[in-house]
N, C-alpha and C. Protein backbone atom coordinates (compact mmCIF):
# COMPACT_ATOMS: atom_id res chain seq x y z
N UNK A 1 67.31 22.44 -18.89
CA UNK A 1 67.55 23.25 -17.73
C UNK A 1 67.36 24.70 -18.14
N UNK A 2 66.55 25.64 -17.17
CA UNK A 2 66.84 27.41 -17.57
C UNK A 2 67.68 27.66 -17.51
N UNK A 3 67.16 28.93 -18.35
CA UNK A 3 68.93 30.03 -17.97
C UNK A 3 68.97 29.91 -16.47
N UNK A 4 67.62 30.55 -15.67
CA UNK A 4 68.12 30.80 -13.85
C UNK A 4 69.21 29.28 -13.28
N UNK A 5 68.42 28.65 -14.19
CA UNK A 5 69.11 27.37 -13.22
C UNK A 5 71.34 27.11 -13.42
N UNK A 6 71.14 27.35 -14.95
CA UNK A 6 72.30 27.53 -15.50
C UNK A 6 73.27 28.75 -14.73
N UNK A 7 72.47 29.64 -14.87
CA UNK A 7 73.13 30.95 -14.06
C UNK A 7 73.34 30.73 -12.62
N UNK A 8 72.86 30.16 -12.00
CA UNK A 8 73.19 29.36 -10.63
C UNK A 8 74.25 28.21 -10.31
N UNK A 9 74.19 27.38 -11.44
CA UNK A 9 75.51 26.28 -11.55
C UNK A 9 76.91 27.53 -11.87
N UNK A 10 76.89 28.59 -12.63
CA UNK A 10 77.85 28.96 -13.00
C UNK A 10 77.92 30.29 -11.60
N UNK A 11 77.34 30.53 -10.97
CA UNK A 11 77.73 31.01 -9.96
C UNK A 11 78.29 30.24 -8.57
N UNK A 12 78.09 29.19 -8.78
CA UNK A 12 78.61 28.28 -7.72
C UNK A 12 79.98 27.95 -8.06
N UNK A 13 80.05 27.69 -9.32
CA UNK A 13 81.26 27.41 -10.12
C UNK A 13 82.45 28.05 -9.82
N UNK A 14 81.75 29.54 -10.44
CA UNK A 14 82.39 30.64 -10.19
C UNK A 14 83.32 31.36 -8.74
N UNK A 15 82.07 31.21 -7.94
CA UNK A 15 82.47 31.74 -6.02
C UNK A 15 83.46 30.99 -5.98
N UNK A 16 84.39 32.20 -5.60
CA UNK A 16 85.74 31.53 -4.53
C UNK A 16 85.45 31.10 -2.98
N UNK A 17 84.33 31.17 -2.82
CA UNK A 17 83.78 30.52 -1.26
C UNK A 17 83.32 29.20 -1.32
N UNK A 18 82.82 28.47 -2.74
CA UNK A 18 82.53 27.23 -2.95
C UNK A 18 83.62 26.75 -2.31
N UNK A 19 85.16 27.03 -2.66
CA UNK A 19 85.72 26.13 -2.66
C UNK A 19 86.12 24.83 -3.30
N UNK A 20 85.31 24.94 -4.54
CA UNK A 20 85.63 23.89 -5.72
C UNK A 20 86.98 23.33 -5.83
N UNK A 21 87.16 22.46 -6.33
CA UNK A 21 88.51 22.27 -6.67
C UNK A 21 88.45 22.34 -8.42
N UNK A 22 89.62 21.87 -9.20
CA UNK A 22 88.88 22.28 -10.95
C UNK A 22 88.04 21.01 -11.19
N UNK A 23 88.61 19.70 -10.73
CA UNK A 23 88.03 18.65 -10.96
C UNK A 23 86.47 18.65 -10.69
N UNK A 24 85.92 19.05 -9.49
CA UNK A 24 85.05 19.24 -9.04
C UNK A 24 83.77 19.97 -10.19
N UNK A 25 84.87 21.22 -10.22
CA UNK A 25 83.81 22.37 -11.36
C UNK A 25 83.84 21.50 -12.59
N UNK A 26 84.50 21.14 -13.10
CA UNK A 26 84.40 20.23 -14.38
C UNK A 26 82.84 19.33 -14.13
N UNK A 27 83.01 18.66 -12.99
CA UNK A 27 81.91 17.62 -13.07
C UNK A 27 80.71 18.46 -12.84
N UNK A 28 80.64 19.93 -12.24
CA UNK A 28 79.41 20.43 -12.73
C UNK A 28 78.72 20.87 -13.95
N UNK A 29 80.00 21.28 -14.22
CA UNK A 29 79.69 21.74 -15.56
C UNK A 29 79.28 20.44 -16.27
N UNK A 30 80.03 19.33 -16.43
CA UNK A 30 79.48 17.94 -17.17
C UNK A 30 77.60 17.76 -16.47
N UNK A 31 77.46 17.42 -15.56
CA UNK A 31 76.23 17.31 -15.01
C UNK A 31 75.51 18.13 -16.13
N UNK A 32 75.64 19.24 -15.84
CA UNK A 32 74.72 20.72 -16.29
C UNK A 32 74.58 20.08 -17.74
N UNK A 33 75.64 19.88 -18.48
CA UNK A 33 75.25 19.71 -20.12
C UNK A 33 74.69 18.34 -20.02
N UNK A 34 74.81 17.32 -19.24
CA UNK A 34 74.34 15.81 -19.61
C UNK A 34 72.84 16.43 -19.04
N UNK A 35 71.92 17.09 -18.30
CA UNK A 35 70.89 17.45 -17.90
C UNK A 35 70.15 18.44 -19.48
N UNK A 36 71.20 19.40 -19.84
CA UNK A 36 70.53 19.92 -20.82
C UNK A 36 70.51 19.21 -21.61
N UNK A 37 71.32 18.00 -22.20
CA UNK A 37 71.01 17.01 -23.30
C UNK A 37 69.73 16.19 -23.17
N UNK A 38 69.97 16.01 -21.81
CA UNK A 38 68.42 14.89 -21.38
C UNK A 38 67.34 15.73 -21.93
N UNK A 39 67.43 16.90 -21.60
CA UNK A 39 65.85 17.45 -22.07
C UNK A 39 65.76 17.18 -23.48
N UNK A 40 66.78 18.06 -24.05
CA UNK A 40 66.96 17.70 -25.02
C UNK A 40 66.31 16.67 -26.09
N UNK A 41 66.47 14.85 -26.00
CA UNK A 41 66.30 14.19 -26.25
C UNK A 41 65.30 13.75 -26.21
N UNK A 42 64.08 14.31 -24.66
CA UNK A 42 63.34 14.05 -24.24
C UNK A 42 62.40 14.19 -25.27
N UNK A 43 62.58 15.79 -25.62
CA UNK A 43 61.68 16.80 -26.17
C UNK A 43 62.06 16.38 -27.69
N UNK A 44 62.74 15.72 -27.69
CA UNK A 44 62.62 15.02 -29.48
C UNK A 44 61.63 13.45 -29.17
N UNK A 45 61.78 13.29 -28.24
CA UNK A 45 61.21 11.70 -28.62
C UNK A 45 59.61 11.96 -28.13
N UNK A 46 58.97 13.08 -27.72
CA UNK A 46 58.07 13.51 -27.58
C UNK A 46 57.62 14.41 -29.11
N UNK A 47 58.22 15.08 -29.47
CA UNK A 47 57.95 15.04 -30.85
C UNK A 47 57.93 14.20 -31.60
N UNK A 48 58.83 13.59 -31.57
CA UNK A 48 58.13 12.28 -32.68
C UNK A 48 56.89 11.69 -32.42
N UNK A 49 56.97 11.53 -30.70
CA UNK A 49 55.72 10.85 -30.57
C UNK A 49 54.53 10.95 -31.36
N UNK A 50 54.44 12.49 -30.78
CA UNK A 50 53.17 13.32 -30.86
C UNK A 50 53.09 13.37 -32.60
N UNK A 51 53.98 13.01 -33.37
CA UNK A 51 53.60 13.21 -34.97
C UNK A 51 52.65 12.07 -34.89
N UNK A 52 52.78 10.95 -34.53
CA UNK A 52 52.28 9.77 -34.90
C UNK A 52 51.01 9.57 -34.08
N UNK A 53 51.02 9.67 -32.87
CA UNK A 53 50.08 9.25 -32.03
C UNK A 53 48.88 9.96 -32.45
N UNK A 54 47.76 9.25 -32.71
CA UNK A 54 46.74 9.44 -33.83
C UNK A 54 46.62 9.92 -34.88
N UNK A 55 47.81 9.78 -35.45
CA UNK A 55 48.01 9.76 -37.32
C UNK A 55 48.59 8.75 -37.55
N UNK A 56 48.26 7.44 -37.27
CA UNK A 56 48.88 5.89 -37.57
C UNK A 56 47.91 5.36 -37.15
N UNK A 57 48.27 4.04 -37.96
CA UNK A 57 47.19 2.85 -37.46
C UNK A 57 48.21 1.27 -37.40
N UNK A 58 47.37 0.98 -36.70
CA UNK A 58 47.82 -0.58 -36.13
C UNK A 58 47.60 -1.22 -37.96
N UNK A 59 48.66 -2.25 -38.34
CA UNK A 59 48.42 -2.97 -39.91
C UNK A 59 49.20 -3.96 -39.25
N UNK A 60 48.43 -5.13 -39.34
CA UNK A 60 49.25 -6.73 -39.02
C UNK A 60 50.85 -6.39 -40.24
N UNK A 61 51.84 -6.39 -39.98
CA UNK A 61 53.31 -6.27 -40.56
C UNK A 61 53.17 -5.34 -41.21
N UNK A 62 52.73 -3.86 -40.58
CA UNK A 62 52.58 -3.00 -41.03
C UNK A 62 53.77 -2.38 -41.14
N UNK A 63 54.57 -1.12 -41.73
CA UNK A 63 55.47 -0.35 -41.63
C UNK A 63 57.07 -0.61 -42.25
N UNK A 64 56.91 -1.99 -42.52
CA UNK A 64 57.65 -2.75 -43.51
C UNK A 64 58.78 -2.10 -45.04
N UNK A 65 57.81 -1.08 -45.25
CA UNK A 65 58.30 -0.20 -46.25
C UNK A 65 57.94 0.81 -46.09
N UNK A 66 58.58 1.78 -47.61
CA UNK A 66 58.85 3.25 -47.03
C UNK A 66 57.31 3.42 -47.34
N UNK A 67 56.22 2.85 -48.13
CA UNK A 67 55.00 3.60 -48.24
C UNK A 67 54.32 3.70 -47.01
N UNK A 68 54.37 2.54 -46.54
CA UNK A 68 53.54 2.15 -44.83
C UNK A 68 53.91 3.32 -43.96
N UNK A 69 55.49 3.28 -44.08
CA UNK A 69 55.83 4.13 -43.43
C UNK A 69 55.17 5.86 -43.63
N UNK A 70 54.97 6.47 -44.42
CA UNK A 70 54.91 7.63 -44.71
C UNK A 70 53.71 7.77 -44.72
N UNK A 71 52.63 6.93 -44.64
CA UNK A 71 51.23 6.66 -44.17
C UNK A 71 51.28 6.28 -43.15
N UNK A 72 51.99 6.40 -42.68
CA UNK A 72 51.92 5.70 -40.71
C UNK A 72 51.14 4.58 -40.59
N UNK A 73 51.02 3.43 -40.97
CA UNK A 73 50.63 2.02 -40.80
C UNK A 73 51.69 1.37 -40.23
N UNK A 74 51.76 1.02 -39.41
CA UNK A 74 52.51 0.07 -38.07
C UNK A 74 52.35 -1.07 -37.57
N UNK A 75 52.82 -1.83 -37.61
CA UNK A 75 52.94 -2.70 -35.80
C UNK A 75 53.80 -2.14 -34.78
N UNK A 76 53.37 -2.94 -33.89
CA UNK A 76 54.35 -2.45 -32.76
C UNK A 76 55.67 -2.59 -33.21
N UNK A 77 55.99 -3.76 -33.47
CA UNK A 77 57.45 -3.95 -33.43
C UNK A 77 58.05 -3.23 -34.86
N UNK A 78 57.67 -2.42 -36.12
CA UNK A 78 57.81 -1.81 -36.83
C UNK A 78 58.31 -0.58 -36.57
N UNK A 79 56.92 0.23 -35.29
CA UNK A 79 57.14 0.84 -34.89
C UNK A 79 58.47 1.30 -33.91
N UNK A 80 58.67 0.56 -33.28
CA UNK A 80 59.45 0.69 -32.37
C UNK A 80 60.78 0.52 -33.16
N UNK A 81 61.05 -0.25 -34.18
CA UNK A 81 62.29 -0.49 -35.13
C UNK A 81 62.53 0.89 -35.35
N UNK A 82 61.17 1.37 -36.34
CA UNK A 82 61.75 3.00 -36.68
C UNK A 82 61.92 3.85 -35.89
N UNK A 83 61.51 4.01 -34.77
CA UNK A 83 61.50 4.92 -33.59
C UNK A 83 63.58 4.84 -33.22
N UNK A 84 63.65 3.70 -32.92
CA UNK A 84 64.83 3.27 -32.61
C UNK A 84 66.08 3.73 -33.98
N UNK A 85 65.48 3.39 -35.08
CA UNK A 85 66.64 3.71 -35.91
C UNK A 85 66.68 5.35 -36.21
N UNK A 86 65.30 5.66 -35.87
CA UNK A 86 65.50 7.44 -36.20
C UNK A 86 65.25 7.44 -37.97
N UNK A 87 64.44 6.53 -38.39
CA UNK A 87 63.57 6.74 -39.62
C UNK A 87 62.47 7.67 -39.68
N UNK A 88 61.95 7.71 -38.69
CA UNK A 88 60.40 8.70 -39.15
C UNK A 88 60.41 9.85 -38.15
């Protein structure tokens, strides 16, 4: 999320004309950070992507070990193991 956008949740927050209650402002504020985390995460699993995606190759039980690994030789399901455990 931007700053403008951030600076807008916290002005809504803020106005005594919202009418918020605290419970209320709490759950914006939660929203706001579970949104900046999403990017967040996004923009890591897009980096990783982008390391690999055409610097690897398909290897029938490829990725098995740490050499495969660090040469990017893969299978899918290798792949997706390390992706998932946050190895590479």
């Amino acid at each position: 999320m931007d700053k403008r956008r951030m600076q807008i949740l916290q002005e809504i927050i803020n106005n005594p004309k919202t009418n918020l209650s605290t419970l209320e402002k709490k759950l914006v504020q939660i929203v706001a950070q579970l949104i900046i985390d999403w990017k967040k995460l996004n923009n890591w699993v897009k980096e990783i992507g982008n390391r690999w995606i055409g610097n690897s190759v398909y290897v029938f039980r490829g990725g098995r070990n740490q050499s495969d690994i660090m040469s990017g030789r893969f299978n899918c399901s290798s792949y997706d193991l390390r992706l998932l455990e946050r190895k590479i």
